[in-house]
N, C-alpha and C. Protein backbone atom coordinates (compact mmCIF):
# COMPACT_ATOMS: atom_id res chain seq x y z
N UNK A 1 323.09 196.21 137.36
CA UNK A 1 323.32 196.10 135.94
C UNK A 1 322.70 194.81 135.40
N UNK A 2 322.15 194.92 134.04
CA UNK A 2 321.39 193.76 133.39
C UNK A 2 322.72 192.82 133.29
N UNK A 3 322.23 191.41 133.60
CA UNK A 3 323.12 190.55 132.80
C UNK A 3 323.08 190.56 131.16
N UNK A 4 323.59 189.81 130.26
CA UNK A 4 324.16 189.59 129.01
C UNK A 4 322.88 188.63 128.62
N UNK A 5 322.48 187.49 129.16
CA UNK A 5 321.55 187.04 129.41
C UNK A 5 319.65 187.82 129.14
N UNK A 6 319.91 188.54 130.30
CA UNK A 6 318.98 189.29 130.13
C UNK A 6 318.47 190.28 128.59
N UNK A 7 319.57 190.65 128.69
CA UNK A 7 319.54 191.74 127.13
C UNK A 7 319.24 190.83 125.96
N UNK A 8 320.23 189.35 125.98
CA UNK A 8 320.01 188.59 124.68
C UNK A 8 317.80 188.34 124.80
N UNK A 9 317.65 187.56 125.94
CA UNK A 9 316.18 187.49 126.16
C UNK A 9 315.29 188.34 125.65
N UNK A 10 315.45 189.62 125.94
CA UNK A 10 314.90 191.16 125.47
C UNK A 10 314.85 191.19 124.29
N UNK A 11 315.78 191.01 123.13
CA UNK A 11 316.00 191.60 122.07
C UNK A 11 315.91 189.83 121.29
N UNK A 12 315.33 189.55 121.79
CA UNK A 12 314.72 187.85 120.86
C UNK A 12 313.30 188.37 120.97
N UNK A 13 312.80 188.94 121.32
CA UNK A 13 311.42 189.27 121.60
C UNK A 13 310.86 189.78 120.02
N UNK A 14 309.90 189.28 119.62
CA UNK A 14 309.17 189.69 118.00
C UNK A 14 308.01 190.90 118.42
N UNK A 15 307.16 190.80 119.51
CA UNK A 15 306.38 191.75 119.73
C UNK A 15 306.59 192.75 120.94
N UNK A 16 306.97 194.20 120.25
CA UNK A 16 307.59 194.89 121.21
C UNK A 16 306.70 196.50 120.80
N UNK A 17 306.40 196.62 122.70
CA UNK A 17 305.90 198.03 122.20
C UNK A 17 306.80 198.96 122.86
N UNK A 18 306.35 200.18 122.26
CA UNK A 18 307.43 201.56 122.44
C UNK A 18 307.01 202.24 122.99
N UNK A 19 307.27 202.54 124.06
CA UNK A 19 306.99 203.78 124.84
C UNK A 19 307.82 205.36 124.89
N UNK A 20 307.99 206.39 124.35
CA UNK A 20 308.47 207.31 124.14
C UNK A 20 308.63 207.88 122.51
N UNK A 21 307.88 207.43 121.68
CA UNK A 21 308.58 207.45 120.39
C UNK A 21 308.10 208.97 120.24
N UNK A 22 308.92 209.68 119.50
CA UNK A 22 308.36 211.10 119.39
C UNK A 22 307.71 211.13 118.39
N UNK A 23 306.97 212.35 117.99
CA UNK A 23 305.82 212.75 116.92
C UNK A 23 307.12 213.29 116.12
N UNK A 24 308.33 213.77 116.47
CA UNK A 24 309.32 214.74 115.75
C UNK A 24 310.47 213.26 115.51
N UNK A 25 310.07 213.40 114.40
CA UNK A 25 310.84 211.80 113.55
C UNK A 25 312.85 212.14 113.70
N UNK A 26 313.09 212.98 114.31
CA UNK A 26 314.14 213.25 113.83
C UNK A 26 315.18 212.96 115.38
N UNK A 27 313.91 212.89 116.60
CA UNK A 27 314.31 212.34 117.78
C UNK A 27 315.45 211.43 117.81
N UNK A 28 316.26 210.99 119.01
CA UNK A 28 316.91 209.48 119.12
C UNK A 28 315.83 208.98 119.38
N UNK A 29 314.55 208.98 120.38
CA UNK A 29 314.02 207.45 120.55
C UNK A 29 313.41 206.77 118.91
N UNK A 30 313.00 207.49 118.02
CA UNK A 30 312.78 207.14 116.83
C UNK A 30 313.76 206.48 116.21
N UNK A 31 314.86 206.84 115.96
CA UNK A 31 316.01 206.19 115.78
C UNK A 31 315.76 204.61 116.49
N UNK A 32 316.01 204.59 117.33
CA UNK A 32 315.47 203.29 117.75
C UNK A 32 314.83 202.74 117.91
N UNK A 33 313.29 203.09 117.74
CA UNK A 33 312.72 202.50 117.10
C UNK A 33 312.65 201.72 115.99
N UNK A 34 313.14 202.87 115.09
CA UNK A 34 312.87 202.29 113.45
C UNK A 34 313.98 201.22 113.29
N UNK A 35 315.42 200.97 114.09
CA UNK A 35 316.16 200.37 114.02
C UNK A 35 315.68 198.81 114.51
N UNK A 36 314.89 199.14 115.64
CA UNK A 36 314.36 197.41 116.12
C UNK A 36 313.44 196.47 115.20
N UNK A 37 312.23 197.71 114.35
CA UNK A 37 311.78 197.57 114.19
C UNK A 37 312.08 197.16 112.60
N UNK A 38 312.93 197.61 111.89
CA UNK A 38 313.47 197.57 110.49
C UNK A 38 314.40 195.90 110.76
N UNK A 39 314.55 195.52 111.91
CA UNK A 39 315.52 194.52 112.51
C UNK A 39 314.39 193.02 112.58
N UNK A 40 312.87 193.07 112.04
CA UNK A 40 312.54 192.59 111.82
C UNK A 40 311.43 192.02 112.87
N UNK A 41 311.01 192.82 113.79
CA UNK A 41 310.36 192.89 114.77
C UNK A 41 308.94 193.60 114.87
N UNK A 42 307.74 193.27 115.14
CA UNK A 42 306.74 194.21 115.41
C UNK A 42 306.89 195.24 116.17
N UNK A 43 306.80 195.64 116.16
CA UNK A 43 306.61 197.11 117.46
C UNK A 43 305.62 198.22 117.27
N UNK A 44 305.23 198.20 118.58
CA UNK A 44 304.25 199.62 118.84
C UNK A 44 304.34 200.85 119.09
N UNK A 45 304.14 201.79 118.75
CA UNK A 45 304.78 202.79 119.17
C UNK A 45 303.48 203.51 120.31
N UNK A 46 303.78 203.96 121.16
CA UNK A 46 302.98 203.68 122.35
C UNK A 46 303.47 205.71 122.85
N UNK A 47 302.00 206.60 122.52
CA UNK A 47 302.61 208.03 122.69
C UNK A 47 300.83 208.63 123.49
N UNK A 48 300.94 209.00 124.62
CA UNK A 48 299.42 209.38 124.92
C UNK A 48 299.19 210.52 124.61
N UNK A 49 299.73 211.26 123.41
CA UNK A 49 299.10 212.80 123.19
C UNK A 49 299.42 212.54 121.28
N UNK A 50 300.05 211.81 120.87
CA UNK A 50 300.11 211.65 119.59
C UNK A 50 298.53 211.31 118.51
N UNK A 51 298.65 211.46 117.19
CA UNK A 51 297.42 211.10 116.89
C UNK A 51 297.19 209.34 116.69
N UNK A 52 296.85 209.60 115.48
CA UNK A 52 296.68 207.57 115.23
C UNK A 52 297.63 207.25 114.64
N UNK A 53 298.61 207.95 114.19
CA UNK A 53 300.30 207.17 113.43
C UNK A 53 301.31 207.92 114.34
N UNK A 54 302.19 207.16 114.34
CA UNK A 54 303.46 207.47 114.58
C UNK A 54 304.51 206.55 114.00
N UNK A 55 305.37 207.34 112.87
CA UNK A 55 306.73 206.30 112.07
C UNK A 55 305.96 205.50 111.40
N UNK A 56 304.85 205.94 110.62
CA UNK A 56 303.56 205.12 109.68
C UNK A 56 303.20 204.36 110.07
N UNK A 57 303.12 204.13 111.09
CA UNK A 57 302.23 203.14 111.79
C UNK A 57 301.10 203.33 113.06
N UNK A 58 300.37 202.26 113.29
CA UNK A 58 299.00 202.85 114.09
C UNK A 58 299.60 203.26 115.34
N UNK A 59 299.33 204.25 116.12
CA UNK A 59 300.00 204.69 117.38
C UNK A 59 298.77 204.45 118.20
N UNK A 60 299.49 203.58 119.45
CA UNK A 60 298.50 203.35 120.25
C UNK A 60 298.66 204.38 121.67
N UNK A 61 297.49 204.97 122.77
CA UNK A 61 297.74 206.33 123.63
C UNK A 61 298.17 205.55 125.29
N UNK A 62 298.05 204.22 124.98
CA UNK A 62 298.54 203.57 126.38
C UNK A 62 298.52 202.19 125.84
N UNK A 63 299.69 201.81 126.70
CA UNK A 63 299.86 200.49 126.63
C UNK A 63 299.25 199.36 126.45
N UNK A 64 297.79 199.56 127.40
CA UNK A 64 296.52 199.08 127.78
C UNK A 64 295.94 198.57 126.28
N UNK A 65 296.21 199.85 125.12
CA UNK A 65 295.22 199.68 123.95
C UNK A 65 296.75 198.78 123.08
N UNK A 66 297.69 198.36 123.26
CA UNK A 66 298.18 198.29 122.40
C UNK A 66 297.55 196.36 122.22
N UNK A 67 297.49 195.86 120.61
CA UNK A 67 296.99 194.22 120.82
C UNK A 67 298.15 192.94 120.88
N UNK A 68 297.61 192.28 121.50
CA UNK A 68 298.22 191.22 121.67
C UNK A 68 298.78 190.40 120.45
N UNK A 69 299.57 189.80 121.09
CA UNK A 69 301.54 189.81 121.99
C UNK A 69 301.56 190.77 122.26
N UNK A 70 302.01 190.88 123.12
CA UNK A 70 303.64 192.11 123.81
C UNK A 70 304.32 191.72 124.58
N UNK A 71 305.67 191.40 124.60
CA UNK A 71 306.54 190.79 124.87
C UNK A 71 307.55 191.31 125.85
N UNK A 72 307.47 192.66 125.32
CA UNK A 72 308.11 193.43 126.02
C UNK A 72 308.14 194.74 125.54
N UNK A 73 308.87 196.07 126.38
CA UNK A 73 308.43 197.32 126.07
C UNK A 73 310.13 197.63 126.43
N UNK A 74 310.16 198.10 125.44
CA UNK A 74 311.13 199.48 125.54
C UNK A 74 310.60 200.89 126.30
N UNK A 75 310.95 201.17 127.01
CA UNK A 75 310.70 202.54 127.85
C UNK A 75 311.61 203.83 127.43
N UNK A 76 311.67 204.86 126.90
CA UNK A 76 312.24 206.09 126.57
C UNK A 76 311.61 207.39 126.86
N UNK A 77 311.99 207.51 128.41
CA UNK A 77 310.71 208.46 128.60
C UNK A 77 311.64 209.09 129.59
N UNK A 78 310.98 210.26 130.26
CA UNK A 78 312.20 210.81 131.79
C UNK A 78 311.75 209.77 132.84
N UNK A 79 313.01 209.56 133.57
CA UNK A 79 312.82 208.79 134.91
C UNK A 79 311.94 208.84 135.41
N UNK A 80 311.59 210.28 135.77
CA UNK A 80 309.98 210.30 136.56
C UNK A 80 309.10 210.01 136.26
N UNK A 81 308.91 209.55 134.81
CA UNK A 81 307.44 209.02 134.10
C UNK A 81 307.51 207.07 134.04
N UNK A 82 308.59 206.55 134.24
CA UNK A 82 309.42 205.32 134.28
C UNK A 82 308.02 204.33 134.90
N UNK A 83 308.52 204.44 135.90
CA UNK A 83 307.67 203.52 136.80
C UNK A 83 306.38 203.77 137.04
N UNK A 84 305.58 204.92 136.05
CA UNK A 84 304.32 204.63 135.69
C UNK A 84 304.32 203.89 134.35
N UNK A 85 305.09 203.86 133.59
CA UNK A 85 305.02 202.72 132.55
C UNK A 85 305.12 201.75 132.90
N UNK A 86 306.41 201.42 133.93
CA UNK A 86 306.49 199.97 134.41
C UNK A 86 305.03 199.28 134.98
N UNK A 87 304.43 200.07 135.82
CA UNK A 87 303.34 199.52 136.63
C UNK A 87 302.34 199.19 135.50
N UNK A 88 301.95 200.09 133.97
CA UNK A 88 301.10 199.73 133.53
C UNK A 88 301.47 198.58 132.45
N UNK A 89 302.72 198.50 132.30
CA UNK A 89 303.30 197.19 131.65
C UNK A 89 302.71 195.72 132.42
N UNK A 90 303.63 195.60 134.14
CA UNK A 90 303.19 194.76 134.73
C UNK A 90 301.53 194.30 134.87
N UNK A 91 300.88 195.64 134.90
CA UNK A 91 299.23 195.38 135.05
C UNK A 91 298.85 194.95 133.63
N UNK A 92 299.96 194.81 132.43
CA UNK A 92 299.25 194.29 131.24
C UNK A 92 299.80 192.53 130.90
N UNK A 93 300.65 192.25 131.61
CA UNK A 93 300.89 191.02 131.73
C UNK A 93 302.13 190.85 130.79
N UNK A 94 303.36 191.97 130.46
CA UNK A 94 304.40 192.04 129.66
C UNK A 94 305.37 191.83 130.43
N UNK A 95 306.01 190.99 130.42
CA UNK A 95 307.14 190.12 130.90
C UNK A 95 308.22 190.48 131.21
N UNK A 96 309.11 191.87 130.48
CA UNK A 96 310.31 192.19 130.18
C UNK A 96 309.79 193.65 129.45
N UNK A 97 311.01 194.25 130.39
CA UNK A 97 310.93 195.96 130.25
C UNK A 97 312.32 196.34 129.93
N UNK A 98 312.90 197.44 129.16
CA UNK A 98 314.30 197.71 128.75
C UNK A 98 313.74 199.46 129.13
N UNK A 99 314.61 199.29 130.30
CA UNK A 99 314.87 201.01 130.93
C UNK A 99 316.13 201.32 130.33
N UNK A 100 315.62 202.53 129.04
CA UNK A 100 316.80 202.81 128.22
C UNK A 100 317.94 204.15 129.01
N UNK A 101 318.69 203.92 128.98
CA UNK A 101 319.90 204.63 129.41
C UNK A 101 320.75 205.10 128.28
N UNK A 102 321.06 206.28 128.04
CA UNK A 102 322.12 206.54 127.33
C UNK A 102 322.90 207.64 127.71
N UNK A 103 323.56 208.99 127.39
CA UNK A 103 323.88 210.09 128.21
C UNK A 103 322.84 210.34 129.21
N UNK A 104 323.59 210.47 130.57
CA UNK A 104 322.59 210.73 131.58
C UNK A 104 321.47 209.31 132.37
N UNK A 105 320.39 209.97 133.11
CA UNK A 105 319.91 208.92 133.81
C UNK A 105 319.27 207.90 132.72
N UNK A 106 318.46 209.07 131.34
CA UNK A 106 317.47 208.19 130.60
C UNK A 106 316.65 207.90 131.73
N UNK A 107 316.12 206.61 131.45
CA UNK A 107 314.32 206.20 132.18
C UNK A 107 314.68 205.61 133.02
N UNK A 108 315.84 205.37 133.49
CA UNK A 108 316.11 204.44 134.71
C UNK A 108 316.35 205.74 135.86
N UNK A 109 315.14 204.68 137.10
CA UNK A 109 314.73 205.07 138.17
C UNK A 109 314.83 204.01 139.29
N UNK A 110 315.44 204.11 140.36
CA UNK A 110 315.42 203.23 141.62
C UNK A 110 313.84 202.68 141.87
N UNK A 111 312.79 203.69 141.61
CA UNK A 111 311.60 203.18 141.92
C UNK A 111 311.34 202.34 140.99
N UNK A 112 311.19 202.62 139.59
CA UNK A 112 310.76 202.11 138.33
C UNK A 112 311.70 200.65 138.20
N UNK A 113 312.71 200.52 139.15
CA UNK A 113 313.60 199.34 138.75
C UNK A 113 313.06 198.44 139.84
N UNK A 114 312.35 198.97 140.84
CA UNK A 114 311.81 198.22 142.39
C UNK A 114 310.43 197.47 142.12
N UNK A 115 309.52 198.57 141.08
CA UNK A 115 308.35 197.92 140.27
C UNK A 115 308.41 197.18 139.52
N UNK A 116 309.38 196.42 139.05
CA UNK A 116 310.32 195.78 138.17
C UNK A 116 310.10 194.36 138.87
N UNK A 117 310.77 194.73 139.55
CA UNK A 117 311.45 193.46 140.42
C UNK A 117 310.28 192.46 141.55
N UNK A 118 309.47 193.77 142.05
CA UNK A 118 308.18 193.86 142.97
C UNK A 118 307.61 192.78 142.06
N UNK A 119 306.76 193.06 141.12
CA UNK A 119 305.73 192.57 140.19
C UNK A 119 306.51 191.37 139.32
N UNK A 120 307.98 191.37 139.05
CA UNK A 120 307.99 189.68 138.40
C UNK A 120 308.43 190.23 137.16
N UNK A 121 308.76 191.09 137.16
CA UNK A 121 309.03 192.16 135.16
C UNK A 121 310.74 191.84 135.10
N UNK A 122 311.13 191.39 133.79
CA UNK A 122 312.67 190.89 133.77
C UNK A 122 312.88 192.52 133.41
N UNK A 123 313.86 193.10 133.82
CA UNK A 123 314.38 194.65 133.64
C UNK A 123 315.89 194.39 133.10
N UNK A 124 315.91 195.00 132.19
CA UNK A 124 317.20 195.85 131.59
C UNK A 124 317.21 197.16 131.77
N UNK A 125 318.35 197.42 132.95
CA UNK A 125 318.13 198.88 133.69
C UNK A 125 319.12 199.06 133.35
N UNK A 126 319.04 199.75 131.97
CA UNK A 126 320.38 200.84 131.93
C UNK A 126 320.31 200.13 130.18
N UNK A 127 321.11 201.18 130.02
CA UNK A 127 321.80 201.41 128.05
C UNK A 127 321.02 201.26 127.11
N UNK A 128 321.24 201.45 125.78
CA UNK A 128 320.80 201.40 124.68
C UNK A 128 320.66 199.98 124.40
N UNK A 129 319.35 199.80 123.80
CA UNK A 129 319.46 198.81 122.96
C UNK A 129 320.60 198.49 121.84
N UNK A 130 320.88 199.08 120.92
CA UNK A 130 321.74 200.04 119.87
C UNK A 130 322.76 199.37 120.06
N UNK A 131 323.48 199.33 121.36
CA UNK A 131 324.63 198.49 121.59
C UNK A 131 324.92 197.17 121.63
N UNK A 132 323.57 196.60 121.60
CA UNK A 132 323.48 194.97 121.45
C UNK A 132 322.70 194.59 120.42
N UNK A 133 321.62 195.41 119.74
CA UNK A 133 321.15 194.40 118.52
C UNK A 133 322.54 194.90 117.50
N UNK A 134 322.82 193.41 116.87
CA UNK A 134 323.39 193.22 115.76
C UNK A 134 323.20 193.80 114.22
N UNK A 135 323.63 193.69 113.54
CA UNK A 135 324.86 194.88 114.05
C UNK A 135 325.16 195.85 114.88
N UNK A 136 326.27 195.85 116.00
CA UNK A 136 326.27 197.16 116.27
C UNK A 136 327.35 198.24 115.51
N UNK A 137 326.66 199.26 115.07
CA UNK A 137 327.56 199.78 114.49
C UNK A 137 328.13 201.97 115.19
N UNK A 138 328.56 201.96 114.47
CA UNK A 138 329.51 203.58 114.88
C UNK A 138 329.47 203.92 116.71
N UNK A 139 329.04 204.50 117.25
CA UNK A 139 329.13 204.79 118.45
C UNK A 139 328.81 204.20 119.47
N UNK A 140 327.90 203.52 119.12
CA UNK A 140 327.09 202.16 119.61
C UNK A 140 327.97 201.09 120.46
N UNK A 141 328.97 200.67 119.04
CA UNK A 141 329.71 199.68 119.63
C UNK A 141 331.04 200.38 120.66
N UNK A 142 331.20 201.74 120.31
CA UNK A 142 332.08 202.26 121.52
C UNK A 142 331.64 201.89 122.74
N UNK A 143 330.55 202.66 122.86
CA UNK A 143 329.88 202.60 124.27
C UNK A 143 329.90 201.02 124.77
N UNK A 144 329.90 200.26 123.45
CA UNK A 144 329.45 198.50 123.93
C UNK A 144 330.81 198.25 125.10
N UNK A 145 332.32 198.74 123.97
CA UNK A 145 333.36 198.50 124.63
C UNK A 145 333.71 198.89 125.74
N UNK A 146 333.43 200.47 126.06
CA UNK A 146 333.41 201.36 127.02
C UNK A 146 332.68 200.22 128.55
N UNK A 147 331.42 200.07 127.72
CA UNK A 147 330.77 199.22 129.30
C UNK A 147 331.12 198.24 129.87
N UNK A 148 332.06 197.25 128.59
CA UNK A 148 332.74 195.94 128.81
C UNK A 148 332.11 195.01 129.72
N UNK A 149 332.82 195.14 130.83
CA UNK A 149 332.46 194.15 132.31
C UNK A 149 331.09 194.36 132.89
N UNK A 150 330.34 195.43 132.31
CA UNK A 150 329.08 195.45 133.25
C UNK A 150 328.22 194.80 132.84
N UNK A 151 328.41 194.40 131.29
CA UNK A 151 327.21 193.38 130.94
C UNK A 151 327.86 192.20 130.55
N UNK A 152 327.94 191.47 131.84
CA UNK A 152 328.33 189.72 131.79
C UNK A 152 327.60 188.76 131.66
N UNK A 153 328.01 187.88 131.37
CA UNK A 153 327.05 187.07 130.68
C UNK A 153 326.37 185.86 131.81
């Protein structure tokens, strides 16, 4: 489990790209997107079959193309696709990865958390962002309470 620490680090970050954002605006990972990103943050939205926008903005098809800063990446993708993001994060020189978790596994993977750790990448393995940027609000902060002790500080 991420420390408290860790998550605050993550979510101080101004240049952040997105990995999973859907073309279908009506998704959760969009949701969170637009929430980080309305929160006063750059972000990329990072989709390899999308066109050149995604959530009105330029959509980049790999990480590789997205421009400098990047600070860190949100990951919202299936587990099994995880730790090919991680590896091409680490091969881009991005510091800090948030393997989103919410019902179910989400993107967290034993391998994808090992490529993590292997290569020098600060990982938040496990939960929503949602539950820690400020405000948290409606279900969000359940789950915050629900997790209590696992994210210590």
């Amino acid at each position: 489990m991420p420390s408290r620490a860790v998550i605050d680090r993550f979510l101080e970050q101004q240049h952040v790209a997105f990995v999973g954002v859907s073309r279908d605006p009506k998704q959760f990972p969009n949701q969170v997107f637009r929430r980080l990103r309305d929160g006063g943050r750059t972000l990329y939205p990072v989709h390899p079959q999308a066109g050149d926008t995604l959530e009105g903005q330029a959509c980049y098809h790999s990480l590789a193309e997205v421009p400098d800063p990047v600070d860190g990446v949100v990951v919202m993708v299936p587990a099994a696709a995880a730790a090919d993001v991680v590896r091409a994060a680490a091969d881009r020189g991005i510091p800090r990865v948030w393997l989103h978790r919410g019902a179910g596994q989400g993107s967290v993977s034993d391998e994808a958390v090992a490529v993590c750790r292997e290569r020098g990448v600060e990982v938040v393995d496990g939960a929503c962002p949602l539950m820690f940027d400020a405000p948290v609000k409606g279900v969000h902060r359940l789950h915050r309470a629900f997790a209590g002790r696992r994210f210590s500080a």
